[in-house]
PDB file of N, CA and C in Angstrom:
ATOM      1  N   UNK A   1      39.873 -83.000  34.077  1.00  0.00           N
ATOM      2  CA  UNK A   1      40.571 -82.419  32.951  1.00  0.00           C
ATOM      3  C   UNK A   1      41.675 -83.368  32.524  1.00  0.00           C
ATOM      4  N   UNK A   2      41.408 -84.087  31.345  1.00  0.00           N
ATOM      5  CA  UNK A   2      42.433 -85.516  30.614  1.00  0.00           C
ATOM      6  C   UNK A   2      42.563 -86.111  31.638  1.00  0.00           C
ATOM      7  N   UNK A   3      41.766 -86.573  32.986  1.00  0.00           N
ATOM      8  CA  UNK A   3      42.376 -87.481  33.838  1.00  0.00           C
ATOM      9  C   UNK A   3      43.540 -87.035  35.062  1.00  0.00           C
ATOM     10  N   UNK A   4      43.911 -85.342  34.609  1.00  0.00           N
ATOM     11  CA  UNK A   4      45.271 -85.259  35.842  1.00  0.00           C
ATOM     12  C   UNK A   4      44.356 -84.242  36.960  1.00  0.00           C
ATOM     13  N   UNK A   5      43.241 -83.441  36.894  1.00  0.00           N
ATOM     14  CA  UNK A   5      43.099 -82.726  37.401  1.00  0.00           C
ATOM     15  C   UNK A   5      41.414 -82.323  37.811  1.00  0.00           C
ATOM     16  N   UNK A   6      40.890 -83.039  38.773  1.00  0.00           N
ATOM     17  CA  UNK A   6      39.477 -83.152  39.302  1.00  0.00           C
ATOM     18  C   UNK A   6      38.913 -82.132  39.330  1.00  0.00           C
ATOM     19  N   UNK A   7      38.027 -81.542  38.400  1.00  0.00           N
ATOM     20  CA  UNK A   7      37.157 -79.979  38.432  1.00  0.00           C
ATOM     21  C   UNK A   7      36.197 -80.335  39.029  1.00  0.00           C
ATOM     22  N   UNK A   8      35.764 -81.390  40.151  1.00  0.00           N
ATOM     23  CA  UNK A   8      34.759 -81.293  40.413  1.00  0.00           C
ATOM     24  C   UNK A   8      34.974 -80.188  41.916  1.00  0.00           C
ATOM     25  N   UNK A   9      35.793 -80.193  42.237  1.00  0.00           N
ATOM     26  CA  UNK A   9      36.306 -79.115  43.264  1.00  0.00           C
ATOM     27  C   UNK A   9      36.300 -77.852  42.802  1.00  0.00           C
ATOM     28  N   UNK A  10      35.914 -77.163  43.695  1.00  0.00           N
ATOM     29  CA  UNK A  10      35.882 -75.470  43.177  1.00  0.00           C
ATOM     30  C   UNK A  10      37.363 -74.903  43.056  1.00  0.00           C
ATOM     31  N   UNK A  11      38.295 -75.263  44.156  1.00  0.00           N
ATOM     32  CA  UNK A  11      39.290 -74.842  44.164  1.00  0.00           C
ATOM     33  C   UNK A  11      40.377 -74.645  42.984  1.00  0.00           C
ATOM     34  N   UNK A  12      40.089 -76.031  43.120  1.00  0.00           N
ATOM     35  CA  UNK A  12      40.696 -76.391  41.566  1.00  0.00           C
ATOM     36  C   UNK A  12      39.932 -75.834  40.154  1.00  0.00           C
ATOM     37  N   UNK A  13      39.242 -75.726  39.975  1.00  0.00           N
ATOM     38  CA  UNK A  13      38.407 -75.250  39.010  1.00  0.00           C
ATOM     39  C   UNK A  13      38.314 -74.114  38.816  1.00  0.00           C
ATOM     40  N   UNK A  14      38.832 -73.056  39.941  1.00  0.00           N
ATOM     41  CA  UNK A  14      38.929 -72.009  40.399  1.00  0.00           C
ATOM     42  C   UNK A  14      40.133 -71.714  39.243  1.00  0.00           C
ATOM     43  N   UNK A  15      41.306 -72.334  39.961  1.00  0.00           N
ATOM     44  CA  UNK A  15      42.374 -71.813  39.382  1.00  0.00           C
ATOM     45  C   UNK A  15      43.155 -72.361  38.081  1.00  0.00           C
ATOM     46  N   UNK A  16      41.716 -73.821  37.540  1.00  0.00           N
ATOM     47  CA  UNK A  16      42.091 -73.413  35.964  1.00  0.00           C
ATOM     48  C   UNK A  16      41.582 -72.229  35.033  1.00  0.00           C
ATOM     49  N   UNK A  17      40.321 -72.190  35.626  1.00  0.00           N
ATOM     50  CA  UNK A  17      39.833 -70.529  35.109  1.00  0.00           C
ATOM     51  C   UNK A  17      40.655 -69.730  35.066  1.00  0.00           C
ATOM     52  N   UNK A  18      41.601 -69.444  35.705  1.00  0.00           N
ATOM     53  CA  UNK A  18      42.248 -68.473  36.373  1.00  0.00           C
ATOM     54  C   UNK A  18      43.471 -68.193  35.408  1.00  0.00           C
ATOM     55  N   UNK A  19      43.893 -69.839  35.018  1.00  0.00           N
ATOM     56  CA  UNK A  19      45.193 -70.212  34.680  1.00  0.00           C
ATOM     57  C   UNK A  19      45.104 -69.663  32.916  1.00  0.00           C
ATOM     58  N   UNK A  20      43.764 -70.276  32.369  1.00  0.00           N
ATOM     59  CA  UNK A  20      43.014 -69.917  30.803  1.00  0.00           C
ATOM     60  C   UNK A  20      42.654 -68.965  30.815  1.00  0.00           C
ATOM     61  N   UNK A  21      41.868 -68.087  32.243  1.00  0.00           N
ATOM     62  CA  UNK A  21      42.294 -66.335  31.425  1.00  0.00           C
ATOM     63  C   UNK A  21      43.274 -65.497  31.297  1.00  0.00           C
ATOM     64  N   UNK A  22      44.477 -66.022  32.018  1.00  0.00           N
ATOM     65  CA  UNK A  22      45.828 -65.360  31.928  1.00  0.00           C
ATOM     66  C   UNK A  22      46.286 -65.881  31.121  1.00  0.00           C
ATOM     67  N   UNK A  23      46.109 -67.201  30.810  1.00  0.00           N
ATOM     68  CA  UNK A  23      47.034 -67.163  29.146  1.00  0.00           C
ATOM     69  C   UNK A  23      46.237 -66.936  28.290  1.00  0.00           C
ATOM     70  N   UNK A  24      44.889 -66.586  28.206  1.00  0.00           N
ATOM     71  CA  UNK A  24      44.317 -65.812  26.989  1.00  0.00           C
ATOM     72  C   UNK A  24      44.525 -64.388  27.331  1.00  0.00           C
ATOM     73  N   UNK A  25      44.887 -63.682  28.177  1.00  0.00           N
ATOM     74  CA  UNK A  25      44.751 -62.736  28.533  1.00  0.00           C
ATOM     75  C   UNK A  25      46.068 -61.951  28.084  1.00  0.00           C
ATOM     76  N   UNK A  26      47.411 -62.993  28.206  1.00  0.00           N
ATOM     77  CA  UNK A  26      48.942 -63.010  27.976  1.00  0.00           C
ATOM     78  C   UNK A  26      48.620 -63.046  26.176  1.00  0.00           C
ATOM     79  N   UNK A  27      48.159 -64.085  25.703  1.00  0.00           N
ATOM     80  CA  UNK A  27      48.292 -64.746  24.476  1.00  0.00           C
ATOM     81  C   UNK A  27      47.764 -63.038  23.395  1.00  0.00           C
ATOM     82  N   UNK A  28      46.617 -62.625  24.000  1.00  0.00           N
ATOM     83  CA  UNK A  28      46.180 -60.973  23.838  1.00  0.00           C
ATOM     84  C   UNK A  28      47.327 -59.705  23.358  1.00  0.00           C
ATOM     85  N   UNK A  29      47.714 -59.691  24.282  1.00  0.00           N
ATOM     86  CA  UNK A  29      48.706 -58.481  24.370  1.00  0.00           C
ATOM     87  C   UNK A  29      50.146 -58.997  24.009  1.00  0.00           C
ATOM     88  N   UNK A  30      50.782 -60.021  23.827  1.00  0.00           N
ATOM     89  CA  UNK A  30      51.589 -60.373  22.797  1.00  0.00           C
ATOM     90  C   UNK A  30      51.391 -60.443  21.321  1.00  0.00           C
ATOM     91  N   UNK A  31      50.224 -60.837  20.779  1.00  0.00           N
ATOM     92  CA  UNK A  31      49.773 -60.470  19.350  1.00  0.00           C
ATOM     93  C   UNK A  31      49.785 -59.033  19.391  1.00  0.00           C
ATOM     94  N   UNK A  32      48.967 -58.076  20.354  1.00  0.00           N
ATOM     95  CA  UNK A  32      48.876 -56.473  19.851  1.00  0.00           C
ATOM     96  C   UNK A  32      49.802 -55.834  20.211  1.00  0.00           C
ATOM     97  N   UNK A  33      51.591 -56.220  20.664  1.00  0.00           N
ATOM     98  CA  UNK A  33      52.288 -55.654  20.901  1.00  0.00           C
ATOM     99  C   UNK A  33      53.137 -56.111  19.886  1.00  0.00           C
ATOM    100  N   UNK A  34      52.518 -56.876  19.171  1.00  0.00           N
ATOM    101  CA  UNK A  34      54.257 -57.751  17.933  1.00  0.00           C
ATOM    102  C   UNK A  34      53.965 -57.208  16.359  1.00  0.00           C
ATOM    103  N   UNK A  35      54.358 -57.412  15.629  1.00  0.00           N
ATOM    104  CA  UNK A  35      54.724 -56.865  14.497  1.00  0.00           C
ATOM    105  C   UNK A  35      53.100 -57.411  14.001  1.00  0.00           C
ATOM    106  N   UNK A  36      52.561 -58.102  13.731  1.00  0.00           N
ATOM    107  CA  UNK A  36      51.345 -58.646  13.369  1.00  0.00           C
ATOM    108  C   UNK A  36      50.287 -58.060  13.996  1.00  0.00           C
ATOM    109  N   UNK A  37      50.338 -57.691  14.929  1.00  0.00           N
ATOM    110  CA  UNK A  37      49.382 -56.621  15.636  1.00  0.00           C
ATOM    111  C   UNK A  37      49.256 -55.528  15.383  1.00  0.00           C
ATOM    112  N   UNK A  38      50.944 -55.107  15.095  1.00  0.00           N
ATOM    113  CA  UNK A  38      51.141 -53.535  14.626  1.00  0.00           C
ATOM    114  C   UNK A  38      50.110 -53.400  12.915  1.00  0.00           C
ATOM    115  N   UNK A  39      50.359 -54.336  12.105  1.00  0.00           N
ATOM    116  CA  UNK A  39      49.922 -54.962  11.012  1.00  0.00           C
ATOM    117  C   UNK A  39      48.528 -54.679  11.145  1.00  0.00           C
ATOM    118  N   UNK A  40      47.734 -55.097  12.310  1.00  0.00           N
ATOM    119  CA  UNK A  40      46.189 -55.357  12.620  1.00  0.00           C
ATOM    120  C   UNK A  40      45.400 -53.768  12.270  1.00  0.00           C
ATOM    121  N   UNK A  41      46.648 -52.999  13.350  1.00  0.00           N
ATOM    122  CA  UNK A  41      46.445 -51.551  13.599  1.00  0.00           C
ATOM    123  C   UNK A  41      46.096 -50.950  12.408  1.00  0.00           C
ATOM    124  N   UNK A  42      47.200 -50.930  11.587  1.00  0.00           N
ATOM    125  CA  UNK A  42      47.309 -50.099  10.399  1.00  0.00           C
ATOM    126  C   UNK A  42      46.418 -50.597   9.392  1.00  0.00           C
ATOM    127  N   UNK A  43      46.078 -51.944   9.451  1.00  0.00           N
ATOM    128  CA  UNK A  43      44.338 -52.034   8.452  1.00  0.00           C
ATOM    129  C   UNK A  43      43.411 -51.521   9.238  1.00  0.00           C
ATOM    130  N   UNK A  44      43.106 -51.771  10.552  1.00  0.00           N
ATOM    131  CA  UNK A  44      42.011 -50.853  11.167  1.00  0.00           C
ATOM    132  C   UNK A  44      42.164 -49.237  10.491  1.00  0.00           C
ATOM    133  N   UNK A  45      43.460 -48.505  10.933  1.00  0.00           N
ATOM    134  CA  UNK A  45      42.998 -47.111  10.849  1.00  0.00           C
ATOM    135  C   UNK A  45      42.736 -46.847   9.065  1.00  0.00           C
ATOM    136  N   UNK A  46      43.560 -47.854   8.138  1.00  0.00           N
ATOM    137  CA  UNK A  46      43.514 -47.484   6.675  1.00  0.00           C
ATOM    138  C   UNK A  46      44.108 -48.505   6.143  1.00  0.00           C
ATOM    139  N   UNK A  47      43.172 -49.312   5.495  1.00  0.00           N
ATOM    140  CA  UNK A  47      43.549 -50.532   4.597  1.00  0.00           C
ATOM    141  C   UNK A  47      43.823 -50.142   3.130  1.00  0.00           C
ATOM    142  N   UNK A  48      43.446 -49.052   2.864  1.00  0.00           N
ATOM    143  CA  UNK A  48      44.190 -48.678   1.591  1.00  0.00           C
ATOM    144  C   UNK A  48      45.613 -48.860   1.714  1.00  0.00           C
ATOM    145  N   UNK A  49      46.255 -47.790   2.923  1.00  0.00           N
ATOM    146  CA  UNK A  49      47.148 -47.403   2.469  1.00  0.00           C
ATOM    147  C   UNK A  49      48.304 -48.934   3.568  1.00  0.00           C
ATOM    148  N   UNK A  50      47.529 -49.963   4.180  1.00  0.00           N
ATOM    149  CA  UNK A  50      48.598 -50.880   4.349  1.00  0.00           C
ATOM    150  C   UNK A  50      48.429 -51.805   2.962  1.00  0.00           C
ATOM    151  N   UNK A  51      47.665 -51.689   2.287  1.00  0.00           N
ATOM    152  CA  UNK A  51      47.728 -52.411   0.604  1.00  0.00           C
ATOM    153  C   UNK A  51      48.996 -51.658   0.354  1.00  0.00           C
ATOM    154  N   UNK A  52      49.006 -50.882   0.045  1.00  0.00           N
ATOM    155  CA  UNK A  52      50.048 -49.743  -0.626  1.00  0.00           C
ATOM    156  C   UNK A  52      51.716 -49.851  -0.211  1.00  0.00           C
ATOM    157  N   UNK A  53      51.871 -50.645   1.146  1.00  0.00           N
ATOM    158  CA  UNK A  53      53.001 -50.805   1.858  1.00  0.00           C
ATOM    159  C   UNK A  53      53.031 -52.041   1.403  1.00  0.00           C
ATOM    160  N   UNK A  54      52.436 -52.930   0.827  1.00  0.00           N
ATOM    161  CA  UNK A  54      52.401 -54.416   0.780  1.00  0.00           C
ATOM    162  C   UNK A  54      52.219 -55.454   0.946  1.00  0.00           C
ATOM    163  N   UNK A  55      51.058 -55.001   2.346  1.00  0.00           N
ATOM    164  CA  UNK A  55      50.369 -56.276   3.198  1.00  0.00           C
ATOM    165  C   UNK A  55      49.751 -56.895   2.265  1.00  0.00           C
ATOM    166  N   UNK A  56      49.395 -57.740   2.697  1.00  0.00           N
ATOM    167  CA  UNK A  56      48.137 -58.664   2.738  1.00  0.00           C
ATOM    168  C   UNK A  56      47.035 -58.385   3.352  1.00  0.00           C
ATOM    169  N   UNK A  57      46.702 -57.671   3.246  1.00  0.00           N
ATOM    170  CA  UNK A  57      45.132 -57.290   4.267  1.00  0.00           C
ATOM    171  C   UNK A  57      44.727 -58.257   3.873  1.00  0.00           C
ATOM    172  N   UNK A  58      44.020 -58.878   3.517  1.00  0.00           N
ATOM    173  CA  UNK A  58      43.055 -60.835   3.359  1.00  0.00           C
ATOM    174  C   UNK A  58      43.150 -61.313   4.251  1.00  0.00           C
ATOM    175  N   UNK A  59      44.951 -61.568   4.287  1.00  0.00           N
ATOM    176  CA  UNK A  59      45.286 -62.490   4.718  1.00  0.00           C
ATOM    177  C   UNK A  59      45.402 -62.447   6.219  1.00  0.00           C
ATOM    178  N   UNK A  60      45.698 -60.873   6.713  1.00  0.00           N
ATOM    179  CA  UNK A  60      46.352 -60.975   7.888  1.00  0.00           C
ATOM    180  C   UNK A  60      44.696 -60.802   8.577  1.00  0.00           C
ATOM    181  N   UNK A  61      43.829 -60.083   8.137  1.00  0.00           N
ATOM    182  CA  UNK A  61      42.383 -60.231   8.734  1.00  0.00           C
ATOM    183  C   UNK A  61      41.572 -61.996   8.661  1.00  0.00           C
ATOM    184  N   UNK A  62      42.127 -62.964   7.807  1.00  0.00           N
ATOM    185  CA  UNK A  62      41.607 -64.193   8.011  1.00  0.00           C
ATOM    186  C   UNK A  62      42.158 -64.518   9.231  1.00  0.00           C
ATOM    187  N   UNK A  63      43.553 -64.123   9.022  1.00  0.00           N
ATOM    188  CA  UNK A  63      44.582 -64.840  10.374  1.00  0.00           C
ATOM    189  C   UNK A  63      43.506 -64.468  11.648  1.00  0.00           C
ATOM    190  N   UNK A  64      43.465 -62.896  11.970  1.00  0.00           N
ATOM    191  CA  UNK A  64      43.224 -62.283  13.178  1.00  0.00           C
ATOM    192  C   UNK A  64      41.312 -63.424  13.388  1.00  0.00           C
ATOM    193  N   UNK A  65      40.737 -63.643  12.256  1.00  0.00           N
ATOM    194  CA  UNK A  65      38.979 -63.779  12.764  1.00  0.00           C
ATOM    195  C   UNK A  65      39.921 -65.293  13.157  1.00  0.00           C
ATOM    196  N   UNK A  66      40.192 -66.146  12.274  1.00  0.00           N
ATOM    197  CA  UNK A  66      40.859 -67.515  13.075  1.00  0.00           C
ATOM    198  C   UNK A  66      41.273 -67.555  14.657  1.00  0.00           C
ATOM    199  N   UNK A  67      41.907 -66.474  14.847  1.00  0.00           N
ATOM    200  CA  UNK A  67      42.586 -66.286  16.121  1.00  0.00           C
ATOM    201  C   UNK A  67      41.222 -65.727  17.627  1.00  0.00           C
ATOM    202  N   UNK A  68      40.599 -64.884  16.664  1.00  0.00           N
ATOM    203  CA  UNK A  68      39.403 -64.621  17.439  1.00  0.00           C
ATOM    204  C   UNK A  68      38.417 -65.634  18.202  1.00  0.00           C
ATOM    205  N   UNK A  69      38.106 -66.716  16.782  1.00  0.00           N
ATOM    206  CA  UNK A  69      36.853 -67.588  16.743  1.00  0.00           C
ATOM    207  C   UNK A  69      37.732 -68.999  17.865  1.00  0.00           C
ATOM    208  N   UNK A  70      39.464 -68.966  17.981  1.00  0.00           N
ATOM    209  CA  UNK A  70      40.076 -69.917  18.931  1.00  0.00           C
ATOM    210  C   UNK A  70      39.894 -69.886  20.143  1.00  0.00           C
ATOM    211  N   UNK A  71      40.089 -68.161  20.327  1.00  0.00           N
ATOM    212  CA  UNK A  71      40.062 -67.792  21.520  1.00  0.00           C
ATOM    213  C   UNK A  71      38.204 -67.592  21.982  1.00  0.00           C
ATOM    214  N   UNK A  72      37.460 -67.384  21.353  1.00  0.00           N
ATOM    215  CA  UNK A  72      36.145 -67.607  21.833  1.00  0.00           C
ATOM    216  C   UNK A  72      35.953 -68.761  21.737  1.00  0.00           C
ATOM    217  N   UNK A  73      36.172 -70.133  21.628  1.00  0.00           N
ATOM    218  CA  UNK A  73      36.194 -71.142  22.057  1.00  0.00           C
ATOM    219  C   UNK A  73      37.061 -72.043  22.979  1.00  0.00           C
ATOM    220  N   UNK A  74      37.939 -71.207  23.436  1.00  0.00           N
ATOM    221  CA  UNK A  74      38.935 -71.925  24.412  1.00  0.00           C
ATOM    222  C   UNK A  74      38.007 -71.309  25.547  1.00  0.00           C
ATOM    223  N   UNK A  75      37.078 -69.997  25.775  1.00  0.00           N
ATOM    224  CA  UNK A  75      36.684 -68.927  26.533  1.00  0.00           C
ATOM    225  C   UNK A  75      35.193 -70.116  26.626  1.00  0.00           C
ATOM    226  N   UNK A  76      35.058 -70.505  25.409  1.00  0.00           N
ATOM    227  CA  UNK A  76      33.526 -71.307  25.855  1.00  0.00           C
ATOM    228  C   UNK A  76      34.017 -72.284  26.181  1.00  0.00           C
ATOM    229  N   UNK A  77      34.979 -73.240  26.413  1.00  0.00           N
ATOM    230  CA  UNK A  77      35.050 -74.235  26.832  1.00  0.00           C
ATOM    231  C   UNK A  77      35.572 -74.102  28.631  1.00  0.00           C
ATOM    232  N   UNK A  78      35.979 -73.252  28.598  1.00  0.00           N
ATOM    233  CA  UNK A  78      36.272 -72.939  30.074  1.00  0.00           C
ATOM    234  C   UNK A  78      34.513 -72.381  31.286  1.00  0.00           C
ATOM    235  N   UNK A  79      34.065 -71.947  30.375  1.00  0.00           N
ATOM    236  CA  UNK A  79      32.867 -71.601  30.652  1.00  0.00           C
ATOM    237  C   UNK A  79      31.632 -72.933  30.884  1.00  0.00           C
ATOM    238  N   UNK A  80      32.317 -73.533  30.075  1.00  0.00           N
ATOM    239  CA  UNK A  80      31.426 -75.437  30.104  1.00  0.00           C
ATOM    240  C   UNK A  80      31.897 -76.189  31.466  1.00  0.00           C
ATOM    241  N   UNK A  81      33.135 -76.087  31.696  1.00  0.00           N
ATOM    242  CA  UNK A  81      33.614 -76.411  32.522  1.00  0.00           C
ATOM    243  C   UNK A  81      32.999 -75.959  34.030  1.00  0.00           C
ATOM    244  N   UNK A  82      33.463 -74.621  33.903  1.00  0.00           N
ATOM    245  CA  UNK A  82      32.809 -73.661  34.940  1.00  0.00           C
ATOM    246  C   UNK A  82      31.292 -73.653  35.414  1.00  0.00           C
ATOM    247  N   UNK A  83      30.313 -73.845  34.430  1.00  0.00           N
ATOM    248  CA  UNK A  83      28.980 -74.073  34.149  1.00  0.00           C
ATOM    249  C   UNK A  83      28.427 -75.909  34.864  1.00  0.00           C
ATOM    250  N   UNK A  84      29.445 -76.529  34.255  1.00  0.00           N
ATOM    251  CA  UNK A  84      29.088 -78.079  34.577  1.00  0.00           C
ATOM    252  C   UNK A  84      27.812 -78.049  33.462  1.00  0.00           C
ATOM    253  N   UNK A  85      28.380 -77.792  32.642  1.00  0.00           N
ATOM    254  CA  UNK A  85      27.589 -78.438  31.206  1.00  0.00           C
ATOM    255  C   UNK A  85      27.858 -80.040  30.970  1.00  0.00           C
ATOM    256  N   UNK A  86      27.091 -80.393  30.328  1.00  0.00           N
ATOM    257  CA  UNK A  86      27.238 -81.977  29.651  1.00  0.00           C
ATOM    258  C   UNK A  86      28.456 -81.794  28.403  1.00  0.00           C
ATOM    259  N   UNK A  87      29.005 -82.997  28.309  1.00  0.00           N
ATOM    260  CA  UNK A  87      30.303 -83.267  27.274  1.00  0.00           C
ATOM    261  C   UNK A  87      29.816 -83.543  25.967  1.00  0.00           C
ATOM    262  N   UNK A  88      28.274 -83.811  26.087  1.00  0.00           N
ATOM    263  CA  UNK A  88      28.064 -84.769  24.434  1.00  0.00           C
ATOM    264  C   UNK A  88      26.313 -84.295  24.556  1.00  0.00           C
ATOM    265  N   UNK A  89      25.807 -84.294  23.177  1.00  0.00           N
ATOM    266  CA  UNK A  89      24.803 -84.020  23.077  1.00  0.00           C
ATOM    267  C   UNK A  89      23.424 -85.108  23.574  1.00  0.00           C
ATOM    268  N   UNK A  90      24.000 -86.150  23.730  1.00  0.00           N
ATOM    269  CA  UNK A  90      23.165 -87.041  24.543  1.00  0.00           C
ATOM    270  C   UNK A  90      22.988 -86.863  25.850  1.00  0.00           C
ATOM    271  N   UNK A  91      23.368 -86.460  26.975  1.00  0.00           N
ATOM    272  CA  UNK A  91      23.277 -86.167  27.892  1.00  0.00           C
ATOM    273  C   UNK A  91      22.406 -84.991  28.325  1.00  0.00           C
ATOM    274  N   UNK A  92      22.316 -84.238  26.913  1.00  0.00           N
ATOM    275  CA  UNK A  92      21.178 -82.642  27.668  1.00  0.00           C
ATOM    276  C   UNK A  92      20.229 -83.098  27.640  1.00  0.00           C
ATOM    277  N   UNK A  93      19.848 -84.317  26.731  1.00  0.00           N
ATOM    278  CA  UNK A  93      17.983 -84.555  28.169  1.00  0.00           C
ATOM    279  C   UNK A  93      18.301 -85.236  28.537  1.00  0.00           C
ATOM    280  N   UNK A  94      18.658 -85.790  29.595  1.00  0.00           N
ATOM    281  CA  UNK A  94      18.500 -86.253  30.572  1.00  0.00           C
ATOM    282  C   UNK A  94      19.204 -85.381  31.673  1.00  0.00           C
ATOM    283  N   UNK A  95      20.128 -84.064  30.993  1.00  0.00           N
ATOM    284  CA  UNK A  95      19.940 -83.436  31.783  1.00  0.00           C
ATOM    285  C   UNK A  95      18.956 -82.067  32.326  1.00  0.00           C
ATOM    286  N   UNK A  96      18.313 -82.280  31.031  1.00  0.00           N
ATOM    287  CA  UNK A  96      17.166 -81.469  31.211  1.00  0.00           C
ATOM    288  C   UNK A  96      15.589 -82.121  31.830  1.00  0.00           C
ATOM    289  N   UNK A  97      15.905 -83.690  32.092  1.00  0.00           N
ATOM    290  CA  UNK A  97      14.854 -83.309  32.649  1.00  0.00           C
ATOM    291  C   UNK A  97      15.126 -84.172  34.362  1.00  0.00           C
ATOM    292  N   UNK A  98      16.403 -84.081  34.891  1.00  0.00           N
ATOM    293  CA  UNK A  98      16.842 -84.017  35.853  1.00  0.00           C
ATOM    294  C   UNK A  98      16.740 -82.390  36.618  1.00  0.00           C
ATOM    295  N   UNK A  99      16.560 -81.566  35.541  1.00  0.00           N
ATOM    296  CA  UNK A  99      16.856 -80.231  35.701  1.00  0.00           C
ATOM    297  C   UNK A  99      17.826 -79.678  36.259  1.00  0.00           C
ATOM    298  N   UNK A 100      19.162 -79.666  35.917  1.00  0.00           N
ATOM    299  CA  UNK A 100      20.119 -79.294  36.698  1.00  0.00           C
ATOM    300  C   UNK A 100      20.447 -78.312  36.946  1.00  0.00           C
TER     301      UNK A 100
END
């Protein structure tokens, strides 16, 4: 991981997993506890009536899928890691027919 931290060890690999689901896990419940979350709420139950208060519903639902589609890719990249996937698309045949 950038050179400081050998995942080829479980241990270690262990507890970057560990480290990326608690701060996605943290990063979670600080958005749905802060004013922008509260925001999230009130278009879920009725986007009429947070139009009517003055939101931005557009805007604050582009924000939230952005925030979604980050965090399902910080979640797949930890999972690549975890997996011992290949880094580059040249490598899946030959790792496919190493069969790994």
């Amino acid at each position: 991981m950038f050179g400081v931290l050998d995942l080829s060890k479980p241990t270690v690999l262990y507890y970057v997993v560990l480290v990326g689901f608690l701060a996605g896990f943290l990063l979670i419940f600080r958005i749905i506890n802060s004013p922008f979350g509260e925001v999230l709420k009130s278009i879920r139950e009725n986007e009429q009536r947070a139009i009517s208060l003055g939101y931005r519903t557009d805007q604050y639902k582009f924000l939230a899928f952005v925030l979604s589609g980050t965090l399902a890719g910080f979640a797949g990249a930890l999972r690549c890691s975890w997996r011992r996937m290949p880094r580059s698309p040249t490598c899946i045949g030959r790792c496919r027919a190493r069969s790994c």
